[in-house]
Structure formats: structure tokens, C-alpha cells
PDB file of N, CA and C in Angstrom:
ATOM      1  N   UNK A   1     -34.202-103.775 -63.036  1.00  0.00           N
ATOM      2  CA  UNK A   1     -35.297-102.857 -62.891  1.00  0.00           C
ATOM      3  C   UNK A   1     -35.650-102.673 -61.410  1.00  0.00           C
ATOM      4  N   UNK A   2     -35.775-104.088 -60.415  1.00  0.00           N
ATOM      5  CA  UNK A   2     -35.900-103.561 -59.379  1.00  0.00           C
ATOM      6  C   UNK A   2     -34.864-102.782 -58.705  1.00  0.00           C
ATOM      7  N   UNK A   3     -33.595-103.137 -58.809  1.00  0.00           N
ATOM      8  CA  UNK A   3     -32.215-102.528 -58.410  1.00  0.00           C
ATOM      9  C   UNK A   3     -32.704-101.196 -58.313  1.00  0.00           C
ATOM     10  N   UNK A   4     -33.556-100.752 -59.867  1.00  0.00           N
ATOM     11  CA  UNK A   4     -33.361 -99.208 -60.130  1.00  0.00           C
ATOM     12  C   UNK A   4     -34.608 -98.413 -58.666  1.00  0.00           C
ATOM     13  N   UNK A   5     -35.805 -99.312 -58.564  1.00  0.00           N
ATOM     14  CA  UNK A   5     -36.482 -98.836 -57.795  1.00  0.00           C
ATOM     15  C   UNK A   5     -35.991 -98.559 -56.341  1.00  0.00           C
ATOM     16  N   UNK A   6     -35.645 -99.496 -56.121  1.00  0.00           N
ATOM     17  CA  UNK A   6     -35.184 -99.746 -54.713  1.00  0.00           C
ATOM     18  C   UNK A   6     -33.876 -98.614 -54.286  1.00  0.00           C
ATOM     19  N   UNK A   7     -32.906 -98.346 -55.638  1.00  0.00           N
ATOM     20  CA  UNK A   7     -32.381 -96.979 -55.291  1.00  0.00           C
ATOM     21  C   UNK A   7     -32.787 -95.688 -55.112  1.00  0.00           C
ATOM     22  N   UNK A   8     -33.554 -95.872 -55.624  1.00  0.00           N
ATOM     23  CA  UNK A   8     -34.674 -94.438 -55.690  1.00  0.00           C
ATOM     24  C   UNK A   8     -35.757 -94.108 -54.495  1.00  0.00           C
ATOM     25  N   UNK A   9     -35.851 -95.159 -53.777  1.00  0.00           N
ATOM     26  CA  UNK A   9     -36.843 -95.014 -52.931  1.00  0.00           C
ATOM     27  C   UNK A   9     -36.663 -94.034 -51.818  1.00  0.00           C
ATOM     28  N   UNK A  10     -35.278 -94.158 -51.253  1.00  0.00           N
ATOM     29  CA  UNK A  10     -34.742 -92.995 -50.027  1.00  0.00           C
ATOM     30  C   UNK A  10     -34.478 -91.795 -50.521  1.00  0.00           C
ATOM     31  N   UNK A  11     -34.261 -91.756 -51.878  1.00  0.00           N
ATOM     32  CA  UNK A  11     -34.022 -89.897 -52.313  1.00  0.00           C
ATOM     33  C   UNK A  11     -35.538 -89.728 -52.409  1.00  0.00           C
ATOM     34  N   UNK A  12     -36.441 -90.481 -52.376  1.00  0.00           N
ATOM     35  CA  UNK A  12     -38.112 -89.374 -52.560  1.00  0.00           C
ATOM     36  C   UNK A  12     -38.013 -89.498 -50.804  1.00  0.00           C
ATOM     37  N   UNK A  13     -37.908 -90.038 -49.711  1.00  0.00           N
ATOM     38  CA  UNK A  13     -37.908 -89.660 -48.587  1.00  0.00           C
ATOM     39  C   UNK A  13     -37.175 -88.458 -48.245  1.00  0.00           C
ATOM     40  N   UNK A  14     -36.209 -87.744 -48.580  1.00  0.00           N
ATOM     41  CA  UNK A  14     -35.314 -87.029 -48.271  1.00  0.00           C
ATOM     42  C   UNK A  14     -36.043 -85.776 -48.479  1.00  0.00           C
ATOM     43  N   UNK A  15     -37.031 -85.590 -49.168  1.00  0.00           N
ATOM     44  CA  UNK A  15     -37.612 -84.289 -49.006  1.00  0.00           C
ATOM     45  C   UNK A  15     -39.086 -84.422 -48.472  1.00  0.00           C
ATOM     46  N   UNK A  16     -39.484 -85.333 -47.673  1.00  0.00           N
ATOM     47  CA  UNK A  16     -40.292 -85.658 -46.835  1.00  0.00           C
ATOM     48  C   UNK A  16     -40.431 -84.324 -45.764  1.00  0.00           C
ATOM     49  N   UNK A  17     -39.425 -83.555 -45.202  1.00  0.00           N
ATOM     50  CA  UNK A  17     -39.700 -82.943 -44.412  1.00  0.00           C
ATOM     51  C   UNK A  17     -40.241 -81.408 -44.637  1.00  0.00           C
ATOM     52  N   UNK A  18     -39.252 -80.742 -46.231  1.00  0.00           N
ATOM     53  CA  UNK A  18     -39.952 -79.919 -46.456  1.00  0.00           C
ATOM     54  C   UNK A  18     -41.296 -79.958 -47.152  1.00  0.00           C
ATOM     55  N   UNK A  19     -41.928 -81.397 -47.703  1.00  0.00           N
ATOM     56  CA  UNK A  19     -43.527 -81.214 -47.733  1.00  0.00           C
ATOM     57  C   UNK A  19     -44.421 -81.579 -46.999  1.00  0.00           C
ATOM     58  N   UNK A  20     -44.020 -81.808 -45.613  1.00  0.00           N
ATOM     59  CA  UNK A  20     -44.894 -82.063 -44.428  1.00  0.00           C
ATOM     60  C   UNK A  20     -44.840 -80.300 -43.745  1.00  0.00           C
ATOM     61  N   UNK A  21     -43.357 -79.562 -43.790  1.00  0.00           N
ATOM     62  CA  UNK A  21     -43.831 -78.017 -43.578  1.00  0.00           C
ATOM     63  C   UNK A  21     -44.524 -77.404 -44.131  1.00  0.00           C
ATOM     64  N   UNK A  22     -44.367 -77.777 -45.647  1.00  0.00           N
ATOM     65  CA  UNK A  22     -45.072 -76.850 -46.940  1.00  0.00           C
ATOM     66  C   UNK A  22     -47.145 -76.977 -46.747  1.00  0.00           C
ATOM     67  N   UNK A  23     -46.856 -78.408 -46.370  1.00  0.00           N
ATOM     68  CA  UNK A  23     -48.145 -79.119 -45.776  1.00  0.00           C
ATOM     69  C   UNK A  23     -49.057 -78.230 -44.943  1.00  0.00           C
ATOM     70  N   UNK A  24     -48.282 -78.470 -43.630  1.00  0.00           N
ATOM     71  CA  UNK A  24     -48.384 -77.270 -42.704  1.00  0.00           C
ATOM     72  C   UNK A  24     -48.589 -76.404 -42.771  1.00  0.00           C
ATOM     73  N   UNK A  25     -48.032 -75.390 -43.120  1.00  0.00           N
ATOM     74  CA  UNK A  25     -47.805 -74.037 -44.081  1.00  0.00           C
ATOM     75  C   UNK A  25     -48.879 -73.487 -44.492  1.00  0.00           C
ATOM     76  N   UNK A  26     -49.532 -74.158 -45.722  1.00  0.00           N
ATOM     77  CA  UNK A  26     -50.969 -74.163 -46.342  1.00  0.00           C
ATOM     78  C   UNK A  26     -51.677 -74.316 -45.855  1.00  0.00           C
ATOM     79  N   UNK A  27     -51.882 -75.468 -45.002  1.00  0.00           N
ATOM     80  CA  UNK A  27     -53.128 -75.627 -44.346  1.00  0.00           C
ATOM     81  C   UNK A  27     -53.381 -74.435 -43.100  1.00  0.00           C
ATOM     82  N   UNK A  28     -52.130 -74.136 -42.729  1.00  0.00           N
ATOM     83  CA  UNK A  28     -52.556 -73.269 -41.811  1.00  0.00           C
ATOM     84  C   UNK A  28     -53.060 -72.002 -42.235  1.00  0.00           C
ATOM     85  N   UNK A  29     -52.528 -71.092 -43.420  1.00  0.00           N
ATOM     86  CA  UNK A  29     -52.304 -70.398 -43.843  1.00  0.00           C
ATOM     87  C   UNK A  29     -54.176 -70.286 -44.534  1.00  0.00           C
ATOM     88  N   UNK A  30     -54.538 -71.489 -44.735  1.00  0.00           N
ATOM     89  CA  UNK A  30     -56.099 -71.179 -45.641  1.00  0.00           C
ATOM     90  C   UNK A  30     -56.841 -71.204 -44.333  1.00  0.00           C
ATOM     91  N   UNK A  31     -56.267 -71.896 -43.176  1.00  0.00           N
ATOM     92  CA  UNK A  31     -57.386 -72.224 -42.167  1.00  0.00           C
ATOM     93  C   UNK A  31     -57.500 -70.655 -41.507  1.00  0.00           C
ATOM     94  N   UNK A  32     -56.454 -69.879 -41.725  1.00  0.00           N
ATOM     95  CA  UNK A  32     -56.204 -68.546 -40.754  1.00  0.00           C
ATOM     96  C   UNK A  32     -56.973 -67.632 -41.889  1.00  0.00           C
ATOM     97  N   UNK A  33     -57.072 -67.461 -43.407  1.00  0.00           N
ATOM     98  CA  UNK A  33     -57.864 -67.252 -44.203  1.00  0.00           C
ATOM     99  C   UNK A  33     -59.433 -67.101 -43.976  1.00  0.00           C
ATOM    100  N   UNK A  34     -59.996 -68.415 -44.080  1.00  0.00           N
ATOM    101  CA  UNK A  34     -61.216 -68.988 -43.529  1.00  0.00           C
ATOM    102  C   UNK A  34     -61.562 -68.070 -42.221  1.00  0.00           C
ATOM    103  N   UNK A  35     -60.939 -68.652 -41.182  1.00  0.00           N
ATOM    104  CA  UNK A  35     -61.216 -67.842 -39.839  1.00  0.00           C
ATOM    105  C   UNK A  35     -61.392 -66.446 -39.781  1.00  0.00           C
ATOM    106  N   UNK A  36     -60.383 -65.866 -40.815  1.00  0.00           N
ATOM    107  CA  UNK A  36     -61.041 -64.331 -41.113  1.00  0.00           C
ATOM    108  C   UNK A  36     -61.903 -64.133 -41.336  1.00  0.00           C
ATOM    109  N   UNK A  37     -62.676 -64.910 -42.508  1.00  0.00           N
ATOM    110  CA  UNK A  37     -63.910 -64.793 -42.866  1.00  0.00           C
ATOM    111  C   UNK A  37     -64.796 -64.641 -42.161  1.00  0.00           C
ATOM    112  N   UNK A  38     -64.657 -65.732 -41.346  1.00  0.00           N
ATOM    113  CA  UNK A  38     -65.628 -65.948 -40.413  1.00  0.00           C
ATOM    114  C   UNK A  38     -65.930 -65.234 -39.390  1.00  0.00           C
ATOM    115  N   UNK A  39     -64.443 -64.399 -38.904  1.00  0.00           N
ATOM    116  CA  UNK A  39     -64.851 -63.175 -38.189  1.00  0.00           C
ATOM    117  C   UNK A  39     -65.559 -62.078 -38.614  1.00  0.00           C
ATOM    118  N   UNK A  40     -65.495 -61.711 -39.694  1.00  0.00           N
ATOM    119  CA  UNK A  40     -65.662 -60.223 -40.057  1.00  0.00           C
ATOM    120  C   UNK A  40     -66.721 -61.017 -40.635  1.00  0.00           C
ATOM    121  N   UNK A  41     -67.749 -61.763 -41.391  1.00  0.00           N
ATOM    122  CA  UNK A  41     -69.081 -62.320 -41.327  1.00  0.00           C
ATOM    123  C   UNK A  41     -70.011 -62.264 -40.217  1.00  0.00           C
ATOM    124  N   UNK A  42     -69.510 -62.533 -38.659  1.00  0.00           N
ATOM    125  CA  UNK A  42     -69.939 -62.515 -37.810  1.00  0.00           C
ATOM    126  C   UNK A  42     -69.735 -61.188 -37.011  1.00  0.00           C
ATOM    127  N   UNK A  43     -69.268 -60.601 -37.700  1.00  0.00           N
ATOM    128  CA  UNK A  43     -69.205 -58.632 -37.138  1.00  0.00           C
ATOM    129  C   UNK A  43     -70.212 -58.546 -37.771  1.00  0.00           C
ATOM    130  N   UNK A  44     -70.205 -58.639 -39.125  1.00  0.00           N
ATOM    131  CA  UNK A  44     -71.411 -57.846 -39.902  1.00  0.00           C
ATOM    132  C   UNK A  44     -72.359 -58.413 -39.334  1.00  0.00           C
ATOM    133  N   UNK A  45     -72.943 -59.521 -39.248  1.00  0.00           N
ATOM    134  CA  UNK A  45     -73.987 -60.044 -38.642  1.00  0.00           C
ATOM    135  C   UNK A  45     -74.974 -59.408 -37.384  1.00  0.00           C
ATOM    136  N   UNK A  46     -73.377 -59.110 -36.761  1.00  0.00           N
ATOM    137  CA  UNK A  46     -73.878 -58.446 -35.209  1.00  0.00           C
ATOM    138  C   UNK A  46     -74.410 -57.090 -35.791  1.00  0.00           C
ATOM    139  N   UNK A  47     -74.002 -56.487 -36.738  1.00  0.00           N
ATOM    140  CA  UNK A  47     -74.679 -55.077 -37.304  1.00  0.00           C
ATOM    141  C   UNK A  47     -75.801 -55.172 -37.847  1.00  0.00           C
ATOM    142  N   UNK A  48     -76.691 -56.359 -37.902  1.00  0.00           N
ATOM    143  CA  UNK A  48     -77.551 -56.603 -38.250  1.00  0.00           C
ATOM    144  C   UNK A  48     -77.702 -56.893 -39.958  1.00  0.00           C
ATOM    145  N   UNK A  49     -76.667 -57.413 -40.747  1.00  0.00           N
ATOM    146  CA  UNK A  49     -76.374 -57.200 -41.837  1.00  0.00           C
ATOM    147  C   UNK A  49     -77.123 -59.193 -41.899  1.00  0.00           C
ATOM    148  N   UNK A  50     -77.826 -59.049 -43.250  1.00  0.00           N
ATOM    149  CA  UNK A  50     -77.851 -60.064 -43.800  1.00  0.00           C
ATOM    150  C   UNK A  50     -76.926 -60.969 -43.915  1.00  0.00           C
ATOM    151  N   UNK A  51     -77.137 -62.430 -43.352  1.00  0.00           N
ATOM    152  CA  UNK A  51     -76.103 -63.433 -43.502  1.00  0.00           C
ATOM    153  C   UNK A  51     -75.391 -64.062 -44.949  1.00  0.00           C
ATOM    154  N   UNK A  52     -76.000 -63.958 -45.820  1.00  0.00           N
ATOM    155  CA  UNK A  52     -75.915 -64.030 -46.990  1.00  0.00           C
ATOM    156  C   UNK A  52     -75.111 -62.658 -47.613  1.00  0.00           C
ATOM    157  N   UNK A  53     -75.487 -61.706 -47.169  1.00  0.00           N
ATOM    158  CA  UNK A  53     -74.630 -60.556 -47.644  1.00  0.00           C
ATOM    159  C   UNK A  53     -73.644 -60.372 -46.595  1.00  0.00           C
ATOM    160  N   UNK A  54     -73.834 -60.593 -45.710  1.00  0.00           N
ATOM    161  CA  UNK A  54     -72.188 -60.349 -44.342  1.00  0.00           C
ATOM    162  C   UNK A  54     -71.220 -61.411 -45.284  1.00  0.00           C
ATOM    163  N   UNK A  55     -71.463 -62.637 -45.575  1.00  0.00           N
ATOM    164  CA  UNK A  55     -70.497 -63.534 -46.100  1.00  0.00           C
ATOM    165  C   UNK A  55     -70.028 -63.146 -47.238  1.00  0.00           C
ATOM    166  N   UNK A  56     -70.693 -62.630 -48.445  1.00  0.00           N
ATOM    167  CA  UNK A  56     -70.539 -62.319 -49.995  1.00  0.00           C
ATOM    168  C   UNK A  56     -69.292 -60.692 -49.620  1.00  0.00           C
ATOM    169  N   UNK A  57     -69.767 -59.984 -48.569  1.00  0.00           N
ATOM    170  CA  UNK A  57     -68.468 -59.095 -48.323  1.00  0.00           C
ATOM    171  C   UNK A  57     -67.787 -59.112 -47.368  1.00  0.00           C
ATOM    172  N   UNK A  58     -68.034 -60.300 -46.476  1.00  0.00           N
ATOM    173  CA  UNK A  58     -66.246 -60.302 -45.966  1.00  0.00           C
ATOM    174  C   UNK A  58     -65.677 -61.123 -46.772  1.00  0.00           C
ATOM    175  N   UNK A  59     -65.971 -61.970 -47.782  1.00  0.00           N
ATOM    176  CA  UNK A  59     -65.323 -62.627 -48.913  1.00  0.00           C
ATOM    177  C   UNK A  59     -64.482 -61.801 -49.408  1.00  0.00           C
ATOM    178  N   UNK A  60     -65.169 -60.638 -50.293  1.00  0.00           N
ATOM    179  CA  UNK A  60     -64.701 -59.447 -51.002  1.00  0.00           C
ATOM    180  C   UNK A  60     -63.464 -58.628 -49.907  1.00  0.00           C
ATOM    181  N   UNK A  61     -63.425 -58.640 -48.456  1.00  0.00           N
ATOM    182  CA  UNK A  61     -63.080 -57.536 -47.824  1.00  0.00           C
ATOM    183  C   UNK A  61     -61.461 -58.481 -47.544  1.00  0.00           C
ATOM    184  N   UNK A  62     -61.764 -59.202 -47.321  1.00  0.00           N
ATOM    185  CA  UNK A  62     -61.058 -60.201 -46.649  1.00  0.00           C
ATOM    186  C   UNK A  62     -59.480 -60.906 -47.694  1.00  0.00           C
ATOM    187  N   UNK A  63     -59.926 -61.167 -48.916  1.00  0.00           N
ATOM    188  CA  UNK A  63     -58.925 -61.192 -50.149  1.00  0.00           C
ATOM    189  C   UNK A  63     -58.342 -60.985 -49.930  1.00  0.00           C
ATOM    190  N   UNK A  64     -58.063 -59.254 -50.190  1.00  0.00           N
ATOM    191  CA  UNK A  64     -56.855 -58.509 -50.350  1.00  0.00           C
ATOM    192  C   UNK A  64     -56.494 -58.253 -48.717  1.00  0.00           C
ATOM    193  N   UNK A  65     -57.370 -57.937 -47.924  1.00  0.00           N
ATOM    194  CA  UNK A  65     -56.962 -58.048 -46.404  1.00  0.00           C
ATOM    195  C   UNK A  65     -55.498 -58.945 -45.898  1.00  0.00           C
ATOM    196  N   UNK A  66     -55.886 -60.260 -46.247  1.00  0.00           N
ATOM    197  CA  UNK A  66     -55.293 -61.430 -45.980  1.00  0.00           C
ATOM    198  C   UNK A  66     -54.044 -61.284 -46.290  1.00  0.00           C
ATOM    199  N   UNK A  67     -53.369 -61.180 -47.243  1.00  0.00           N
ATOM    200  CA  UNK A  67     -52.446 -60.202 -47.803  1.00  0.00           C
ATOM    201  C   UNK A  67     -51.549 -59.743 -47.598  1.00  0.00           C
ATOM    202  N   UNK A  68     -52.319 -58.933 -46.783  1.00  0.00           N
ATOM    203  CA  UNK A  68     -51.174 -57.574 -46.342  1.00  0.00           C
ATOM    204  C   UNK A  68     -51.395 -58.179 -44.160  1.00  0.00           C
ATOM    205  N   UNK A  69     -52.586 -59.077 -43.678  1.00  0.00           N
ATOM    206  CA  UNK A  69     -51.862 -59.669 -42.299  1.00  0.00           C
ATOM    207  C   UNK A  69     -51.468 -60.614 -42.502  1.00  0.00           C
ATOM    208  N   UNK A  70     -51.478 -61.636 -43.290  1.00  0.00           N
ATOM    209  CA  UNK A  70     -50.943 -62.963 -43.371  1.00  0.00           C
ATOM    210  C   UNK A  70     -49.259 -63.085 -43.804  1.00  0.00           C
ATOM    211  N   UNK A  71     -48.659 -62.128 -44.382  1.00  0.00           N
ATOM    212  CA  UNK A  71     -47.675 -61.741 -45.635  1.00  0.00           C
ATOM    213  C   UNK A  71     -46.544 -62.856 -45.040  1.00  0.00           C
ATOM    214  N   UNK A  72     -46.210 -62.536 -43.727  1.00  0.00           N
ATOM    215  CA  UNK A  72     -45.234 -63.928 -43.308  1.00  0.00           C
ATOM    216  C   UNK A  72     -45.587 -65.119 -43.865  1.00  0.00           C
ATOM    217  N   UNK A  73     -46.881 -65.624 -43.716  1.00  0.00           N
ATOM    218  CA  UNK A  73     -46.948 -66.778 -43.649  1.00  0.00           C
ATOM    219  C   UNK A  73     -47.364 -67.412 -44.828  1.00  0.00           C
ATOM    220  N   UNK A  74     -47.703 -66.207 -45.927  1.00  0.00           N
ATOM    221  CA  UNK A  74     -47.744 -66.354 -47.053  1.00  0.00           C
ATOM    222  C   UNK A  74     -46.674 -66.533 -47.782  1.00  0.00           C
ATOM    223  N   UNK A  75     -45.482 -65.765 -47.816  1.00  0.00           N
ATOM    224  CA  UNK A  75     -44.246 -66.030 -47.951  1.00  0.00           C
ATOM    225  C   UNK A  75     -43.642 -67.240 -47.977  1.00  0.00           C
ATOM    226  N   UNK A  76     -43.690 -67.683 -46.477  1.00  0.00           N
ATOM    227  CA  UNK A  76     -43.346 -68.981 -45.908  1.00  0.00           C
ATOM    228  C   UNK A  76     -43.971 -69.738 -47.121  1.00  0.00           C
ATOM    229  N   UNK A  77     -45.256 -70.129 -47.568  1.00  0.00           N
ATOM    230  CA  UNK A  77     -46.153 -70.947 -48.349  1.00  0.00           C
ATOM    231  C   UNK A  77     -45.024 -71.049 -49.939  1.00  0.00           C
ATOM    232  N   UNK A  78     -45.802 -69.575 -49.894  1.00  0.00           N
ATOM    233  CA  UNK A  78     -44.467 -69.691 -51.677  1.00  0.00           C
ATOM    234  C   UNK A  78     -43.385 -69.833 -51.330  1.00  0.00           C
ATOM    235  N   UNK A  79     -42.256 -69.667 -50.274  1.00  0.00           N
ATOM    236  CA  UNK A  79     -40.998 -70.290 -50.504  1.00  0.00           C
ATOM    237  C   UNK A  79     -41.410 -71.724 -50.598  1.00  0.00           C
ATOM    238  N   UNK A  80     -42.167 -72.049 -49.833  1.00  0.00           N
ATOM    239  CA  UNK A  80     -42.497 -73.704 -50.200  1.00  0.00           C
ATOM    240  C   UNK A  80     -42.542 -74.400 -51.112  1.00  0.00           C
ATOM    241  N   UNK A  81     -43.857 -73.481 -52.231  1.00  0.00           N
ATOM    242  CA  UNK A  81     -43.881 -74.198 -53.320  1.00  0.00           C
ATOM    243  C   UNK A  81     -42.935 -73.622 -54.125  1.00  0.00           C
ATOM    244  N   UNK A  82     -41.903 -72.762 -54.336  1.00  0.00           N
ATOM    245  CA  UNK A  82     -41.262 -72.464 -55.079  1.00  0.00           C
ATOM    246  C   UNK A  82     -39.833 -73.715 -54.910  1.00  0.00           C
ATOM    247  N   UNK A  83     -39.792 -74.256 -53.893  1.00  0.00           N
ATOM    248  CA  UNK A  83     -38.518 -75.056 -53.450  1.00  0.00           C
ATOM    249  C   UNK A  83     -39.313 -76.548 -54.095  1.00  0.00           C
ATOM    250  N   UNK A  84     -40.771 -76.615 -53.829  1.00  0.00           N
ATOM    251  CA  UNK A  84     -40.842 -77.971 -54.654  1.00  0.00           C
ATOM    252  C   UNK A  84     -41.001 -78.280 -55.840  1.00  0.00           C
ATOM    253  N   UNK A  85     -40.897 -77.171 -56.025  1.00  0.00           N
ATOM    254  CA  UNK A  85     -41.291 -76.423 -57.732  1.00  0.00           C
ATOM    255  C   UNK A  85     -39.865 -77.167 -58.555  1.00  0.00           C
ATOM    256  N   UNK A  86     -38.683 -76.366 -57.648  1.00  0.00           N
ATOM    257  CA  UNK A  86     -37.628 -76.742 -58.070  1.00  0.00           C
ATOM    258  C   UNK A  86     -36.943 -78.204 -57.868  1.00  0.00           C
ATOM    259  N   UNK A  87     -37.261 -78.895 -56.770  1.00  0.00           N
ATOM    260  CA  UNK A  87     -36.711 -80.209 -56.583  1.00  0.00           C
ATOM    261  C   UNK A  87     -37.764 -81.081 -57.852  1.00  0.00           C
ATOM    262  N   UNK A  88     -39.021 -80.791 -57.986  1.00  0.00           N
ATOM    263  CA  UNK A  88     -39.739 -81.639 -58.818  1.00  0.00           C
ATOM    264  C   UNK A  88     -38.242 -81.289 -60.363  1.00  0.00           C
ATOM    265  N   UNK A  89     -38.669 -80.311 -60.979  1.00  0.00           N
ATOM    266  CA  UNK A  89     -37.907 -79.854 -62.297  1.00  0.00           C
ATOM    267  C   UNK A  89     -36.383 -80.285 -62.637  1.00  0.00           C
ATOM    268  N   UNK A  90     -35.781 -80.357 -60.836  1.00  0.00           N
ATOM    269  CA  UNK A  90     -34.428 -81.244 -61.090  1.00  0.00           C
ATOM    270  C   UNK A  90     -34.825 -82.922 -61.070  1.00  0.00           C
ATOM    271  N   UNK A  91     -35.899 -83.194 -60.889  1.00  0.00           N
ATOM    272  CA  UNK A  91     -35.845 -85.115 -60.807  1.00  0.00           C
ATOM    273  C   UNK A  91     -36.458 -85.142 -62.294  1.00  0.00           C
ATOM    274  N   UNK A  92     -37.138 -84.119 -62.932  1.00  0.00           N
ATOM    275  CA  UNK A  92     -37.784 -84.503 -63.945  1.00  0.00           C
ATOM    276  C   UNK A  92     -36.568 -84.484 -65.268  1.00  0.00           C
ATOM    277  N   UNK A  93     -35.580 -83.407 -65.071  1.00  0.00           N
ATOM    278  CA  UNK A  93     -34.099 -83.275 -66.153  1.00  0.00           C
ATOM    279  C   UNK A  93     -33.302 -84.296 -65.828  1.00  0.00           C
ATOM    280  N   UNK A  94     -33.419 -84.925 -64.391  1.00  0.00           N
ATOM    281  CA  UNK A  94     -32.829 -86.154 -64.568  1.00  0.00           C
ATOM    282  C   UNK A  94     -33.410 -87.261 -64.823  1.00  0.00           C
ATOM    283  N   UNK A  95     -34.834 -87.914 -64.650  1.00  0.00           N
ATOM    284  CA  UNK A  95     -35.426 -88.495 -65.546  1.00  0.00           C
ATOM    285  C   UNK A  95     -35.370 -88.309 -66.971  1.00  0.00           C
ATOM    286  N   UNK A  96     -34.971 -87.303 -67.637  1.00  0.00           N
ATOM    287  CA  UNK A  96     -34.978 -86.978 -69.078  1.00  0.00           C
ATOM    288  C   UNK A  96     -33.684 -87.661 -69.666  1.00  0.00           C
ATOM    289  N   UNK A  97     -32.686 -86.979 -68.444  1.00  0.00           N
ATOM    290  CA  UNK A  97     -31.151 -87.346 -69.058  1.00  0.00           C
ATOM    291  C   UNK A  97     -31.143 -88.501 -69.012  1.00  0.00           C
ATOM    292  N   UNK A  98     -31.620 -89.699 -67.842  1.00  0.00           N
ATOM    293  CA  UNK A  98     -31.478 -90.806 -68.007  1.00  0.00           C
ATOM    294  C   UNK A  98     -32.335 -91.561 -69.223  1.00  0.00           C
ATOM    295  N   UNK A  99     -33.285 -90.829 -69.427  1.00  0.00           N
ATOM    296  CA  UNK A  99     -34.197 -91.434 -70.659  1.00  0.00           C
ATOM    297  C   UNK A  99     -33.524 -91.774 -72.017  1.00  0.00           C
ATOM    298  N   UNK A 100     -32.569 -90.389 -72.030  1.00  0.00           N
ATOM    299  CA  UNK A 100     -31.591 -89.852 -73.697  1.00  0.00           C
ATOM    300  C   UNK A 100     -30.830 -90.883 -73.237  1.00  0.00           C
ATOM    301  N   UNK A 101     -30.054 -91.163 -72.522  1.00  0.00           N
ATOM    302  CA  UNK A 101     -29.179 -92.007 -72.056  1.00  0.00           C
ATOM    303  C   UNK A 101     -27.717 -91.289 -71.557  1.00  0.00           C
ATOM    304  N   UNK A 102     -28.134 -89.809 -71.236  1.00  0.00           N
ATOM    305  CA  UNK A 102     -26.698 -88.992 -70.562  1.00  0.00           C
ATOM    306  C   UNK A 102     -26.418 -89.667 -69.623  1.00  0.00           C
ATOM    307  N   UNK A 103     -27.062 -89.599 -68.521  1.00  0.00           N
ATOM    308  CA  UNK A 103     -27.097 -89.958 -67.262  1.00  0.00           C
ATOM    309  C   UNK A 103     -27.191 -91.431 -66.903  1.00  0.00           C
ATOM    310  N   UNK A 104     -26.178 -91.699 -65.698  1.00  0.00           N
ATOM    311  CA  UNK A 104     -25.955 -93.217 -65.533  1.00  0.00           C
ATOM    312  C   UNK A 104     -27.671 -93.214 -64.399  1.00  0.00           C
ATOM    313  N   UNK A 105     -28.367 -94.350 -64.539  1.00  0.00           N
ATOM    314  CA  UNK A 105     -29.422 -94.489 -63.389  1.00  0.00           C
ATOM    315  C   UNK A 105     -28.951 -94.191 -62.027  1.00  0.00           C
ATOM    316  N   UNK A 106     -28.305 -94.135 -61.569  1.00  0.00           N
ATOM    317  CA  UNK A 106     -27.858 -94.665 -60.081  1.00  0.00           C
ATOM    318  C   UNK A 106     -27.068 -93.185 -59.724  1.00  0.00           C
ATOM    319  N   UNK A 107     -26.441 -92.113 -60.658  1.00  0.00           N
ATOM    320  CA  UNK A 107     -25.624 -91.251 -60.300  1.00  0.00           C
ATOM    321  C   UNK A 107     -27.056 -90.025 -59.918  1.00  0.00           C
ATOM    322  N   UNK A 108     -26.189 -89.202 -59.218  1.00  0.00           N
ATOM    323  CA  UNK A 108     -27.515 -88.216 -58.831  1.00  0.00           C
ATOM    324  C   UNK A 108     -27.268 -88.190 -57.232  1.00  0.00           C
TER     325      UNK A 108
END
């Protein structure tokens, strides 16, 4: 049983790098989100617009905005999760196969 852990431990490192980008990615991607907000909140503001209502519509304005300037980096995000989407779904069919007993533990 430990044998089995101890083989397994460097294949979950091996995709260490694309979820420290994917990481990246997102966080940047909501923080550049946010910051929109916060601009076009603080336009309206300067128009003399209620702070409470400047925020409730650059919320609204900002959504679909984001969208259509972010689209690279949105992209970037879903190729992300679409790639961990897929490495999760291949460890989980091979957890399965090894469960049925197709699969030798150690092959993979």
C-alpha cells in the first residue's frame, strides 16, 4: 500500500505547473474584472452619481463588457480549466480501471 502511494506522488507533481498558470490566470483575470469595476464606479461617481447606484451599474455595465476586453485572457482561463478538466477525468478512469481490476497499479 505504501509502494502504491509513494508511486503516485511525482505524477500529481507533474501537473504542478499548469495549475500554478491556471492559478495565475484566474486570479488575474477576476482581479482585472474587479478593477473594472472599480473604474467605471468611480467615473460615475465623478458624475455625481450615487455610490450605491455607480456600483449596482458598473456591475451591470461591466459583465458583458469584460468579455469582449478581457477575451484573451479569458480564453487563456478556460483553456485552463478545460486541460484540468481533462487530466482530472483521465486519473479518475484510471482509478476506476484499477478499482475493476483492468489496470495494473503502477502502469500509467
Amino acid at each position: 500500500m505504501r509502494e502504491q502511494q509513494e508511486n503516485e506522488a511525482p505524477k500529481a507533481d507533474t501537473s504542478g505547473g499548469a495549475t500554478s498558470s491556471l492559478a495565475w490566470d484566474l486570479t488575474l483575470y477576476t482581479l482585472a474584472r474587479f478593477g473594472m469595476v472599480a473604474i467605471v464606479t468611480v467615473l460615475l461617481m465623478l458624475v455625481k452619481v450615487p455610490a450605491l447606484v455607480a456600483l449596482a451599474v458598473s456591475v451591470v455595465v461591466v459583465m458583458p463588457l469584460s468579455l469582449l476586453v478581457f477575451r484573451k485572457l479569458r480564453r487563456r482561463v478556460a483553456i485552463g480549466l478545460a486541460e484540468r478538466n481533462a487530466e482530472r477525468d483521465a486519473r479518475r478512469a484510471q482509478l476506476r480501471a484499477q478499482l475493476r481490476g483492468e489496470q495494473a497499479p503502477d502502469a500509467g
